[in-house]
Protein backbone atom coordinates (compact mmCIF):
# COMPACT_ATOMS: atom_id res chain seq x y z
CA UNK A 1 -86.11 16.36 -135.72
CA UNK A 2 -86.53 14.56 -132.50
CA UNK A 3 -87.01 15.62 -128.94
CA UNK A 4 -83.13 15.19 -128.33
CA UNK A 5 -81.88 17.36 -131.14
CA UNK A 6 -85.13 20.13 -130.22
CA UNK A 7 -83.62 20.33 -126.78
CA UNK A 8 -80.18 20.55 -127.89
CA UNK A 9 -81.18 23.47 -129.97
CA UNK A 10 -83.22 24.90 -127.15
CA UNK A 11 -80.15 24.87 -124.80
CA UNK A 12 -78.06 26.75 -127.45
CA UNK A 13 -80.69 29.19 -127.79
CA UNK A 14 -80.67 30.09 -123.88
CA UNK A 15 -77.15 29.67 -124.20
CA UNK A 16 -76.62 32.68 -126.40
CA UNK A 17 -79.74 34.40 -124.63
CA UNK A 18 -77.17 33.87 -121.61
CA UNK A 19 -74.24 35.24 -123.36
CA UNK A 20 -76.36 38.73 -123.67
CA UNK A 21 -77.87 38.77 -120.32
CA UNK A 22 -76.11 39.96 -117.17
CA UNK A 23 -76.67 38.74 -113.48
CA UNK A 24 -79.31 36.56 -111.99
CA UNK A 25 -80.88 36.04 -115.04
CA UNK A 26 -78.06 35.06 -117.26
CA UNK A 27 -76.86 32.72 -115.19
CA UNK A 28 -80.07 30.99 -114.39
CA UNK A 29 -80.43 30.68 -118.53
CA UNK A 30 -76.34 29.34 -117.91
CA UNK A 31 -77.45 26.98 -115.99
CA UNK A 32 -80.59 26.19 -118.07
CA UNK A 33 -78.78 25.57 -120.93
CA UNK A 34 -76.13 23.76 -119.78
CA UNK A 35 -78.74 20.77 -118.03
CA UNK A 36 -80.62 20.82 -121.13
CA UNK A 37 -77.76 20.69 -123.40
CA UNK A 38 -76.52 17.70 -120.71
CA UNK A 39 -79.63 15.69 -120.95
CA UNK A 40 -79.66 15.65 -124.98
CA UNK A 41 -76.37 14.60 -124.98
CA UNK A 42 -76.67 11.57 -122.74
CA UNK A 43 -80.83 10.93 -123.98
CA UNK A 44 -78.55 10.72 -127.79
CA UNK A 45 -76.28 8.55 -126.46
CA UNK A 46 -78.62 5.95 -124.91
CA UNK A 47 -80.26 5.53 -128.32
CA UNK A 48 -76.98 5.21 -130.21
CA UNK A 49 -76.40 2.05 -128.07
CA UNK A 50 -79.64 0.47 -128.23
């Protein structure tokens, strides 16, 4: 695996963790997720057009 596909899978994890957890903490895992689900996405795409 590389470090693009290990943070996509991190995000999902704290995405679900999210799904489970109520107020501050749920969405700060939200938001968590969603940046590190973000960066994976775009760090994948940069090396699919080098």
């Amino acid at each position: 695996m590389n470090p693009a596909q290990l943070e996509a899978l991190a995000g999902t994890g704290l995405l679900l963790f999210s799904a489970f957890k109520r107020g501050a903490l749920g969405m700060a895992a939200f938001l968590g997720a969603a940046a590190l689900i973000v960066h994976a996405t775009v760090s994948r795409t940069k090396e699919g057009f080098r």
